[in-house]
N, C-alpha and C. Protein backbone atom coordinates (compact mmCIF):
# COMPACT_ATOMS: atom_id res chain seq x y z
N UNK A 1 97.27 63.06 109.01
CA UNK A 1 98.63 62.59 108.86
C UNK A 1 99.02 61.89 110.15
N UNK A 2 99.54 60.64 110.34
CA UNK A 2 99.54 59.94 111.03
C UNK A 2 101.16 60.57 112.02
N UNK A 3 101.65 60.26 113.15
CA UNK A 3 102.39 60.84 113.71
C UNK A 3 103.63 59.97 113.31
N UNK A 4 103.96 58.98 112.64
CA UNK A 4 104.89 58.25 112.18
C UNK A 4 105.35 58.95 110.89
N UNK A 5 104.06 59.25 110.01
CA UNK A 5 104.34 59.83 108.58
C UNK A 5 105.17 61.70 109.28
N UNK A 6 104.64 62.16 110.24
CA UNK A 6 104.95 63.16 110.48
C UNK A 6 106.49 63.46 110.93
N UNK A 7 107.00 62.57 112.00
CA UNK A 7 108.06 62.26 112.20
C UNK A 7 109.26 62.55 110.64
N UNK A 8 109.09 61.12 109.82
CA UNK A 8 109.35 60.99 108.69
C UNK A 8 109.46 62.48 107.66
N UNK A 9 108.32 63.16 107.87
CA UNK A 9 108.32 64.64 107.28
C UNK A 9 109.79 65.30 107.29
N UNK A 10 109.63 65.99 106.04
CA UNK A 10 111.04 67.04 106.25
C UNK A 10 110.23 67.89 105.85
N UNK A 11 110.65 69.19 106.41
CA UNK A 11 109.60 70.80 106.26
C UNK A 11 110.96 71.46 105.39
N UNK A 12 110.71 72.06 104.31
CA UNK A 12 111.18 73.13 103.73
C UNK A 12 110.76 74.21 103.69
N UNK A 13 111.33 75.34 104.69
CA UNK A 13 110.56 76.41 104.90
C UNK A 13 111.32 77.45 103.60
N UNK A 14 110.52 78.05 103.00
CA UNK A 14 110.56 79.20 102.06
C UNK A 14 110.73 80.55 102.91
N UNK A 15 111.59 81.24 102.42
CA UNK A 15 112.18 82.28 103.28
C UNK A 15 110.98 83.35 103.29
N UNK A 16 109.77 83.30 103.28
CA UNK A 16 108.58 83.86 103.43
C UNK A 16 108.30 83.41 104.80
N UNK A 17 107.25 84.58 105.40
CA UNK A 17 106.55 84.61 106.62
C UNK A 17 105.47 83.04 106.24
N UNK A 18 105.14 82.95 107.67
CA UNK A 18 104.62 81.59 107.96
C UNK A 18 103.25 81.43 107.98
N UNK A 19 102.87 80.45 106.96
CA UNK A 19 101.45 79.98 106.98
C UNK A 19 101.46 79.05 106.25
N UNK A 20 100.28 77.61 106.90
CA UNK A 20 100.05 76.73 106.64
C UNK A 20 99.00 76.21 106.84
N UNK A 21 98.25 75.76 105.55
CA UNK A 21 96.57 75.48 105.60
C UNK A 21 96.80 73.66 105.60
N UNK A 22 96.77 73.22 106.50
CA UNK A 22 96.91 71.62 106.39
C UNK A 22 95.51 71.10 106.15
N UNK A 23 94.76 71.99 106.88
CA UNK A 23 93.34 70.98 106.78
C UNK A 23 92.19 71.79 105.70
N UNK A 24 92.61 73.07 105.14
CA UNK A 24 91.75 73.39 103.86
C UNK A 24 90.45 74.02 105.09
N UNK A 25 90.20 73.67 105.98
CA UNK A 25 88.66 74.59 106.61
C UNK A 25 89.49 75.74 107.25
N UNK A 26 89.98 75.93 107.87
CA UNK A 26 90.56 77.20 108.50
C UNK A 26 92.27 77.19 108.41
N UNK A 27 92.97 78.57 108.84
CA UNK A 27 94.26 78.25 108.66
C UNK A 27 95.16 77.78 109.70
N UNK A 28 95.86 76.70 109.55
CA UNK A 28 96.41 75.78 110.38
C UNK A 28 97.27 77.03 111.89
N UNK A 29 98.03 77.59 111.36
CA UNK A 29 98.80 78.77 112.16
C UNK A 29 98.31 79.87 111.47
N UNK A 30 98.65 81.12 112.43
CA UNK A 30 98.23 82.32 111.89
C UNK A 30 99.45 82.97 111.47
N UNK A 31 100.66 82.30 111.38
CA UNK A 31 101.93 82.84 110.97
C UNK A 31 102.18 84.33 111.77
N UNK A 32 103.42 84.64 111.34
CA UNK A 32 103.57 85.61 112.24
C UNK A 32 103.35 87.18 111.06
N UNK A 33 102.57 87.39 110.18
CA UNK A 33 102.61 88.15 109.76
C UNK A 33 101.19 89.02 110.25
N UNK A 34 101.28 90.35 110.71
CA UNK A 34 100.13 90.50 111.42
C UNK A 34 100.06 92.30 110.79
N UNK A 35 100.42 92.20 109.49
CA UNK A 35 100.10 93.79 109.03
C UNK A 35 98.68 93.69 108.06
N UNK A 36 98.27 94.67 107.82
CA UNK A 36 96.99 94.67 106.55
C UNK A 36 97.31 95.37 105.86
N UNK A 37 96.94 95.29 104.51
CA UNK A 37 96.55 96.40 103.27
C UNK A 37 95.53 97.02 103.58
N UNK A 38 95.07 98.12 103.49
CA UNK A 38 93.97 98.94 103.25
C UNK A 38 93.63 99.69 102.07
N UNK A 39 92.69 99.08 101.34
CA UNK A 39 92.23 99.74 100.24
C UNK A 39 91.78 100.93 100.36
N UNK A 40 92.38 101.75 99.91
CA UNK A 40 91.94 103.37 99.64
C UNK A 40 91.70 103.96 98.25
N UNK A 41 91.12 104.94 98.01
CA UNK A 41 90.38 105.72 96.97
C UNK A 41 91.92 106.17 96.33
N UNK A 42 92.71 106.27 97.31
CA UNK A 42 93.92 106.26 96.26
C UNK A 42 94.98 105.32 95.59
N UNK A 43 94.65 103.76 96.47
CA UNK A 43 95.12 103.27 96.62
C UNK A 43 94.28 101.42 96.01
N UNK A 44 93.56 101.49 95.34
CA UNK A 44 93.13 100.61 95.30
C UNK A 44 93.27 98.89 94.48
N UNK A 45 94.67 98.98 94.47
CA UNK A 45 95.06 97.84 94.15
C UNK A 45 95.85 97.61 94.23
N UNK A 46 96.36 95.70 94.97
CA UNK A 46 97.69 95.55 95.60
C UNK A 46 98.25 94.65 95.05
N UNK A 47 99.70 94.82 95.20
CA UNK A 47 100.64 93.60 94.61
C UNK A 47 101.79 92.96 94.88
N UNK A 48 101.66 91.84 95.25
CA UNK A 48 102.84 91.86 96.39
C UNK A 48 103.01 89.97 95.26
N UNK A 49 104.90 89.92 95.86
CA UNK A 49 105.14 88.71 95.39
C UNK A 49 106.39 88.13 96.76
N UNK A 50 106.73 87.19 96.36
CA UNK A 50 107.59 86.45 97.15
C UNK A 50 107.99 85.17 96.80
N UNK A 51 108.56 84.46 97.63
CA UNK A 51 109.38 82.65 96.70
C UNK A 51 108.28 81.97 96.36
N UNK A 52 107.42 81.91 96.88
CA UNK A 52 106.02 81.10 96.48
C UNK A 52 104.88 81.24 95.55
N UNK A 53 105.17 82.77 95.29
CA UNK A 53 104.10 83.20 93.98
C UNK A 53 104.01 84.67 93.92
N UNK A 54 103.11 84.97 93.43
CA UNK A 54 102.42 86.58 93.31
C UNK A 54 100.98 86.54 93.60
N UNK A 55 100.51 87.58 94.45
CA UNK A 55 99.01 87.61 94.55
C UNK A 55 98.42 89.29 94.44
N UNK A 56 97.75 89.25 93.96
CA UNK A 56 96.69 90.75 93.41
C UNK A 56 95.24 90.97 94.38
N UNK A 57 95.22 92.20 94.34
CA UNK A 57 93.75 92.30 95.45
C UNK A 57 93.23 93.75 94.92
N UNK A 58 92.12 93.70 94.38
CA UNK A 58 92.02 95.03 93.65
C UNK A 58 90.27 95.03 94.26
N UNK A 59 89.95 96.64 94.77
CA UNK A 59 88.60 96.85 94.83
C UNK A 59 88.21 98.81 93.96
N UNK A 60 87.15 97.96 93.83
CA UNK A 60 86.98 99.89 93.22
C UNK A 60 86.13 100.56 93.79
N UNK A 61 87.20 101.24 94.44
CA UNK A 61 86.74 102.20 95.63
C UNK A 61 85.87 102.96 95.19
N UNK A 62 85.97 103.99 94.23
CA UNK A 62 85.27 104.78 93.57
C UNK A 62 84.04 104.28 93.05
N UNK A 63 83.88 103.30 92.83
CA UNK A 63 82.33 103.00 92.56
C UNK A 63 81.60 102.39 93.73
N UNK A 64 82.16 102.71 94.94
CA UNK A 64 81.28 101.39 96.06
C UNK A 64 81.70 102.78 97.25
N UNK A 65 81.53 103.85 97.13
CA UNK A 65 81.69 104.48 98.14
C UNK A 65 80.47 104.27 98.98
N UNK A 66 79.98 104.40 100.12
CA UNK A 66 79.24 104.08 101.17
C UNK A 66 78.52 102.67 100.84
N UNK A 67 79.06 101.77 100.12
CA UNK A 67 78.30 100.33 100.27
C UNK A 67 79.59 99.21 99.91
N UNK A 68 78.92 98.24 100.44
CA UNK A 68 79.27 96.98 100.28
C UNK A 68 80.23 96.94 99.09
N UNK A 69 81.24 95.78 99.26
CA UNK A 69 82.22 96.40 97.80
C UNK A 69 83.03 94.88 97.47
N UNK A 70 83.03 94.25 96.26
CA UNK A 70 84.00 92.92 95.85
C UNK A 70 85.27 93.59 95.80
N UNK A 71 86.44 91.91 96.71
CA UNK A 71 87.37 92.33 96.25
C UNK A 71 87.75 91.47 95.69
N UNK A 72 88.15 91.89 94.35
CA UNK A 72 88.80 90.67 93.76
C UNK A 72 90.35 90.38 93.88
N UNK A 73 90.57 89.11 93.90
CA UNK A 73 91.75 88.74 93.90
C UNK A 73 92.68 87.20 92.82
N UNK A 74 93.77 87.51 92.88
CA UNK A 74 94.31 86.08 92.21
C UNK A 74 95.91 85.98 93.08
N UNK A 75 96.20 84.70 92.69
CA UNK A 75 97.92 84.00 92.91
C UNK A 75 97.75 83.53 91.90
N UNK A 76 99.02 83.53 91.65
CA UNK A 76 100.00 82.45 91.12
C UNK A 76 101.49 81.55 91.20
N UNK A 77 101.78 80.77 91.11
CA UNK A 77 102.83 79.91 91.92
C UNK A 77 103.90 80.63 91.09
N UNK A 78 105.14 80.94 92.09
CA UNK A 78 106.49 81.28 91.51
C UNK A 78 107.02 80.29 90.27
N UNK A 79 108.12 80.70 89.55
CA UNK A 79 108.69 79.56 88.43
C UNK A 79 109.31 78.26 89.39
N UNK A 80 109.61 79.12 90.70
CA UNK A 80 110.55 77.96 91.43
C UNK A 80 109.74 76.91 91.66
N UNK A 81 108.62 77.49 92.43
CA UNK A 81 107.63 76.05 92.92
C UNK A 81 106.90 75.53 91.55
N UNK A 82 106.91 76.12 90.38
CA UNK A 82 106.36 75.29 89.21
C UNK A 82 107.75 74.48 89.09
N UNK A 83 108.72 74.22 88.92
CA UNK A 83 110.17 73.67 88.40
C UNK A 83 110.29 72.51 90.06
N UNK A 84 109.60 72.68 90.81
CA UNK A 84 109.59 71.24 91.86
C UNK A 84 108.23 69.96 91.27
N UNK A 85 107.55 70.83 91.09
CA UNK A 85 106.01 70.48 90.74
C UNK A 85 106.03 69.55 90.10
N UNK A 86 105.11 67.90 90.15
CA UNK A 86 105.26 66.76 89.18
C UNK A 86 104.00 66.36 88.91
N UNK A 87 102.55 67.24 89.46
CA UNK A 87 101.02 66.82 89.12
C UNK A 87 100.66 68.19 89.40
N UNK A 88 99.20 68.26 89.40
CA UNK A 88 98.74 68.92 89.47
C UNK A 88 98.10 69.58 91.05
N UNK A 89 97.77 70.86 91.10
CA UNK A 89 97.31 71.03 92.34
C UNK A 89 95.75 71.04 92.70
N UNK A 90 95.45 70.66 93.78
CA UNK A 90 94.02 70.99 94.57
C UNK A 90 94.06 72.20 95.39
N UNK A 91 93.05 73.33 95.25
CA UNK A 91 93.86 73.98 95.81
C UNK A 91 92.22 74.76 96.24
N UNK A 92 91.77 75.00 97.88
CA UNK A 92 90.83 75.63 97.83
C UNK A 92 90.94 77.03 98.80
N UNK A 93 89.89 78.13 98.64
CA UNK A 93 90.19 79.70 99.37
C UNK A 93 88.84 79.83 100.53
N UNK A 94 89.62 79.98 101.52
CA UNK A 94 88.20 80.84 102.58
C UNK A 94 88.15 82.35 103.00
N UNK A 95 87.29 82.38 103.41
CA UNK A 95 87.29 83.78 104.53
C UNK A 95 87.04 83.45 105.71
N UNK A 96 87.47 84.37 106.94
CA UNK A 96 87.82 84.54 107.82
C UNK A 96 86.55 84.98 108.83
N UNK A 97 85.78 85.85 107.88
CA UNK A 97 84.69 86.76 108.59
C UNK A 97 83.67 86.83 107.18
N UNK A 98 83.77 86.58 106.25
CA UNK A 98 82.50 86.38 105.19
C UNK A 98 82.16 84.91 104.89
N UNK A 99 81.01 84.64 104.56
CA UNK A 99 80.73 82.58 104.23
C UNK A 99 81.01 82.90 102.32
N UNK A 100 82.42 82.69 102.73
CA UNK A 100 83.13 82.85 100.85
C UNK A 100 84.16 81.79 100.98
N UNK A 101 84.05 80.94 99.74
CA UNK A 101 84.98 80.07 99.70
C UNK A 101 84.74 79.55 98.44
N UNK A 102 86.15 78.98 97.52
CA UNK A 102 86.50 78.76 96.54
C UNK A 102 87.40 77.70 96.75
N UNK A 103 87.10 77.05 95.23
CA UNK A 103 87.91 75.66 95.30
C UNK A 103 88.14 75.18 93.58
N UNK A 104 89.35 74.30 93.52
CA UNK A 104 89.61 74.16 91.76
C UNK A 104 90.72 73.03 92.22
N UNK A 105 90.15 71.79 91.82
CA UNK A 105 90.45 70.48 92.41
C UNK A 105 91.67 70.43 90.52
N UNK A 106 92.45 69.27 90.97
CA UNK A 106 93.38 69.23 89.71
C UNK A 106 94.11 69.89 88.63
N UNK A 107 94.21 71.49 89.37
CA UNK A 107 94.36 72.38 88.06
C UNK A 107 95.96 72.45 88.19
N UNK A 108 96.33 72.68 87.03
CA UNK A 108 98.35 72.81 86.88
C UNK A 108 98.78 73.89 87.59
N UNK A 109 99.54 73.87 87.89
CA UNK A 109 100.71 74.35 89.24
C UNK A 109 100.73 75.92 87.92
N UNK A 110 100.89 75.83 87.26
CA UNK A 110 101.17 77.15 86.44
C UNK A 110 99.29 78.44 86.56
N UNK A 111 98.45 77.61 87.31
CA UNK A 111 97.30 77.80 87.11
C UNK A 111 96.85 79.37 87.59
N UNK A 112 96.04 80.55 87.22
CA UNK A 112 96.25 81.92 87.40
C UNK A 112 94.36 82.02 87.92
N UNK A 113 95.23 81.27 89.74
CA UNK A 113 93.68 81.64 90.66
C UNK A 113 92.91 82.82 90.71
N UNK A 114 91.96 82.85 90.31
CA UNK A 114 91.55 84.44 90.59
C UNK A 114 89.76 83.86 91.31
N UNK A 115 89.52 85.06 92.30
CA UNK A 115 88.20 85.00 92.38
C UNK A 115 87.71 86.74 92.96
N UNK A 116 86.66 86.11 93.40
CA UNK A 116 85.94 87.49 94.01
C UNK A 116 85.53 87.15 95.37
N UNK A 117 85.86 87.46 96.45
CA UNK A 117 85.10 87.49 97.79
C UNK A 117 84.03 89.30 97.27
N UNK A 118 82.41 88.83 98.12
CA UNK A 118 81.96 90.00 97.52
C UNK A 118 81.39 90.29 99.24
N UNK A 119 80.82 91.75 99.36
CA UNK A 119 79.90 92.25 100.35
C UNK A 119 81.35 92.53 101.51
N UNK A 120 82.39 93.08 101.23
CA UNK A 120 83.10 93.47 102.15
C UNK A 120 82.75 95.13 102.81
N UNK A 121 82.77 95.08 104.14
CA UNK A 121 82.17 96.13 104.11
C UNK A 121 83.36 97.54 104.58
N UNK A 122 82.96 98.50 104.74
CA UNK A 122 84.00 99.26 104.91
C UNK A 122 84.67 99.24 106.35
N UNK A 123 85.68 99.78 106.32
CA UNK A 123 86.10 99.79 108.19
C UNK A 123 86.06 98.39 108.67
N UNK A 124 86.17 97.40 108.18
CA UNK A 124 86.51 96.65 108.86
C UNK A 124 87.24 95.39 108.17
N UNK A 125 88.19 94.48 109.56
CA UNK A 125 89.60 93.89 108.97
C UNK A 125 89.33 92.56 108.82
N UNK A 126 89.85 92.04 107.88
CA UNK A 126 89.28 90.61 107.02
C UNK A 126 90.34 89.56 106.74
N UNK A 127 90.50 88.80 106.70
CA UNK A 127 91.52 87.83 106.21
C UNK A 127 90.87 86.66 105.51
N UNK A 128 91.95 86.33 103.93
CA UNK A 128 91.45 85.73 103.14
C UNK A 128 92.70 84.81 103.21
N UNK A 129 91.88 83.55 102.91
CA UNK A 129 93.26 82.49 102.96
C UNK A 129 92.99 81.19 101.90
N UNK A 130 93.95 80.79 101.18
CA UNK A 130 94.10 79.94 100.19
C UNK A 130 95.39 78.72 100.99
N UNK A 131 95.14 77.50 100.15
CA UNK A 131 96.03 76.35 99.94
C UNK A 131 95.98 75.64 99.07
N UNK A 132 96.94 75.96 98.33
CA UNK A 132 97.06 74.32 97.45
C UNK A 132 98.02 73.31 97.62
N UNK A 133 96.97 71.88 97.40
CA UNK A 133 98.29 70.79 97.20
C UNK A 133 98.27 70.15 96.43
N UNK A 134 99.86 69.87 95.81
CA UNK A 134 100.59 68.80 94.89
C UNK A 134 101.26 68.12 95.33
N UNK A 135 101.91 67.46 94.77
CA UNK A 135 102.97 66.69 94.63
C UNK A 135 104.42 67.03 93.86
N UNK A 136 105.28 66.65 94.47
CA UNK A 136 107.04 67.79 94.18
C UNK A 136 107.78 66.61 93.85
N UNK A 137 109.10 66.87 93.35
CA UNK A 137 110.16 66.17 93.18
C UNK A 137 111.54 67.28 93.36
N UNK A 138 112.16 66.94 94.87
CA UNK A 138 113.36 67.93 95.08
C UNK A 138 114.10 66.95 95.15
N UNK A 139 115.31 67.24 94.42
CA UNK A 139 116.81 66.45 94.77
C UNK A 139 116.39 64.72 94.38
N UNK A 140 115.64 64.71 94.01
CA UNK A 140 115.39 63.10 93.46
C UNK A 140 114.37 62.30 95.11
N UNK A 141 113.64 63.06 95.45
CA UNK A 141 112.72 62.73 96.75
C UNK A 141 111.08 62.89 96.14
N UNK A 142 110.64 62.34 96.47
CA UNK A 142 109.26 62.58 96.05
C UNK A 142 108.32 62.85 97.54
N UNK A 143 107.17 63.67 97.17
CA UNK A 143 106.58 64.54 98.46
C UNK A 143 105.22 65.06 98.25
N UNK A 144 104.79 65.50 98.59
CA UNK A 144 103.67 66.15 98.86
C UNK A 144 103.89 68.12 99.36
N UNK A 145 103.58 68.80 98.67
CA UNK A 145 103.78 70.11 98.67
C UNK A 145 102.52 70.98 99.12
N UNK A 146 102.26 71.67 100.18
CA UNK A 146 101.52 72.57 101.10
C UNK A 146 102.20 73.55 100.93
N UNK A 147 101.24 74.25 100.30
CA UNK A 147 101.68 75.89 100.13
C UNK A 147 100.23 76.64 100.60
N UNK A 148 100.63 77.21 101.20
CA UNK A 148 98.93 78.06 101.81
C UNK A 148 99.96 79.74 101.46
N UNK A 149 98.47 80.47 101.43
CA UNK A 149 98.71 82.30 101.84
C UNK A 149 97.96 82.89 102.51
N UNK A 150 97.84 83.69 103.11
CA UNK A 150 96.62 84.67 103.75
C UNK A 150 97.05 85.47 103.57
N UNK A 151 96.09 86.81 103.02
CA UNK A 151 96.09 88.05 102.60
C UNK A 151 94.98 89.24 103.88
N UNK A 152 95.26 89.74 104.94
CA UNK A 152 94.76 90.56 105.69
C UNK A 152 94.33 92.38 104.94
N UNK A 153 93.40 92.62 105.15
CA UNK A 153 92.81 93.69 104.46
C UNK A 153 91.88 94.43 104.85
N UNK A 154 91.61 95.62 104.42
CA UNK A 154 90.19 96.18 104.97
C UNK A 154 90.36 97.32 103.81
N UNK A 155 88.93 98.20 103.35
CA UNK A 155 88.82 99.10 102.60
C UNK A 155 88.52 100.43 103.50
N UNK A 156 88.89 101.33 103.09
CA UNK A 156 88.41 102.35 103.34
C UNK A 156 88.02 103.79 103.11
N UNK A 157 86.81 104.20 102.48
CA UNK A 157 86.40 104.75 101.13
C UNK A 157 86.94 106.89 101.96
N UNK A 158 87.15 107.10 102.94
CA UNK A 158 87.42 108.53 103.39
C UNK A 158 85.62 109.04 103.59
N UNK A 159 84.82 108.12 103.14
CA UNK A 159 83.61 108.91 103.07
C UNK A 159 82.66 108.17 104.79
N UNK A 160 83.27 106.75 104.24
CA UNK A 160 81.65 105.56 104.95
C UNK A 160 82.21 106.42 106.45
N UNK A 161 81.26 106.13 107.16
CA UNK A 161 81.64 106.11 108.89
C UNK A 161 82.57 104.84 109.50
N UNK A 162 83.38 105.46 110.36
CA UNK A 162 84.10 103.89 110.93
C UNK A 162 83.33 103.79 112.27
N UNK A 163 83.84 102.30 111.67
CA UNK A 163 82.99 101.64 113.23
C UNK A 163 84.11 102.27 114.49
N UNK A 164 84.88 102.93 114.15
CA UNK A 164 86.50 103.44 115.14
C UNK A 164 85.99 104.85 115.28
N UNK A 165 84.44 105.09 115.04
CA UNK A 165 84.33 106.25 115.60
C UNK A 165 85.07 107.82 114.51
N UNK A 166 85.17 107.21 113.44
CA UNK A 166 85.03 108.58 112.47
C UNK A 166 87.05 108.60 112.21
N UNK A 167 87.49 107.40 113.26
CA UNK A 167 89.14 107.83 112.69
C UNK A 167 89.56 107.09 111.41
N UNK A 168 90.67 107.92 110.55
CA UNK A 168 90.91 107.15 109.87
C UNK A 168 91.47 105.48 110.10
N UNK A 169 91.52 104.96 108.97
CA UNK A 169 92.46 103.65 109.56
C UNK A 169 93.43 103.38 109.71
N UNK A 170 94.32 102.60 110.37
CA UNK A 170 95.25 102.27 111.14
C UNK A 170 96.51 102.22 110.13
N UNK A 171 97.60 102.43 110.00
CA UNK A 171 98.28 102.76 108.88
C UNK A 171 99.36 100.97 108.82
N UNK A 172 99.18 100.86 107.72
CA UNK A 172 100.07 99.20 107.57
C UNK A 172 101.64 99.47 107.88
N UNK A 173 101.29 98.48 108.55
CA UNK A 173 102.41 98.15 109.75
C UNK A 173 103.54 96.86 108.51
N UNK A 174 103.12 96.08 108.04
CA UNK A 174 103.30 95.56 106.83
C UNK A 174 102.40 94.98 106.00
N UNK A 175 103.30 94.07 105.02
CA UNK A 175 102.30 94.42 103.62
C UNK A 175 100.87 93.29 103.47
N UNK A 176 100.62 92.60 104.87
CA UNK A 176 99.18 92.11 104.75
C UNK A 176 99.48 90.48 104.08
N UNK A 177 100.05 90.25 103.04
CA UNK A 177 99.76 88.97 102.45
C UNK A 177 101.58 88.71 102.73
N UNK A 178 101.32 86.86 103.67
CA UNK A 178 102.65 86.15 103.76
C UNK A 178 101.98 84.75 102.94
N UNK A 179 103.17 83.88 102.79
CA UNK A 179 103.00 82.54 102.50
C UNK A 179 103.56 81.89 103.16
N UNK A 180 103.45 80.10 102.95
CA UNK A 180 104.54 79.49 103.33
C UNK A 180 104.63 78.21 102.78
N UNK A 181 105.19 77.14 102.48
CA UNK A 181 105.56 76.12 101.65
C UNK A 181 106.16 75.37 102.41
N UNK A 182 105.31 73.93 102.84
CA UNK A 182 105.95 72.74 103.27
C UNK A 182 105.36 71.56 102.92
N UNK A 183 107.00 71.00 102.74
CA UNK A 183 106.65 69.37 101.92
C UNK A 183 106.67 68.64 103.21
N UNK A 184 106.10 67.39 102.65
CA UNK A 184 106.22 65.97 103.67
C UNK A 184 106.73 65.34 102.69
N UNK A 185 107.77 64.66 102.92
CA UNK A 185 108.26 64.04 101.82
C UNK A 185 108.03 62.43 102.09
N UNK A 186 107.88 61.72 101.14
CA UNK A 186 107.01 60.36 101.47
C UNK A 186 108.37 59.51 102.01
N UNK A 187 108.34 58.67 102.81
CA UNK A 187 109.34 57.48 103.30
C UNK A 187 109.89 56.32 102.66
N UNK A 188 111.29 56.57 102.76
CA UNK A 188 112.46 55.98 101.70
C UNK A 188 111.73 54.34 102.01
């Protein structure tokens, strides 16, 4: 993005914690949300929503006790950001600390992402991050729409050994997955 087009930009921040994947390989800021989920044997599936969508993170603890374990996950875009929406989105997912990454070029803003990051191991903290982009229409403006999420996580089965030396894990501080949503809106 050229520093003229940037200028020109208007940012609409969504009253969600901050993150923004501009360039799709890593995440642009790390926003200020710095809690994790921890999957537990009692606890093994999460659900959290906000202005930008809903996202799910489910592992089964009970069948992956002392090994390697998928977690699966999905989003989906709020009604609000479908009701700006005027094409379709590109929208691709990385990891942080596994070589996992997902991608679904042109799919509709109503679209119900799901995948699997697999081989997570126990005791230790991970961050998964998605972006998609479209194209919006607010107030009669036409734009370009960046919506990224990262979801922070770790499992922990009460059985595996921690690499922390046998303590349990660290208790969430908050709930692990923020978003954030910003347009560039194209020049009058």
């Amino acid at each position: 993005m050229s520093l003229l087009s940037v200028r020109r930009s208007a940012l609409i921040a969504v009253p969600a914690l901050a993150l923004a994947l501009l360039t799709g390989a890593t995440p642009a800021h790390a926003g200020v949300n710095q809690g994790s989920h921890t999957f537990k044997m009692s606890t093994p599936s999460y659900h959290r929503s906000d202005a930008n969508g809903t996202f799910d993170g489910q592992v089964n603890m009970a069948g992956n006790v002392g090994r390697n374990a998928p977690m699966a996950w999905s989003f989906t875009t709020s009604p609000t950001v479908r009701k700006i929406a005027v094409g379709p989105m590109n929208c691709k997912a990385g990891h942080m600390q596994l070589p996992y990454s997902d991608s679904h070029p042109a799919v509709g803003v109503d679209y119900h992402w799901h995948s699997t990051v697999p081989n997570n191991r126990h005791n230790t903290n991970y961050t998964l991050y998605g972006n998609c982009t479209f194209r919006v229409k607010v107030s009669g403006r036409i734009g370009t729409a960046n919506l990224g999420f990262r979801f922070n996580y770790s499992l922990f089965d009460g059985i595996s050994r921690s690499a922390r030396g046998g303590e349990a894990p660290v208790p969430e501080a908050d709930p692990g997955y923020a978003s954030d949503l910003q347009i560039a809106y194209d020049p009058a």
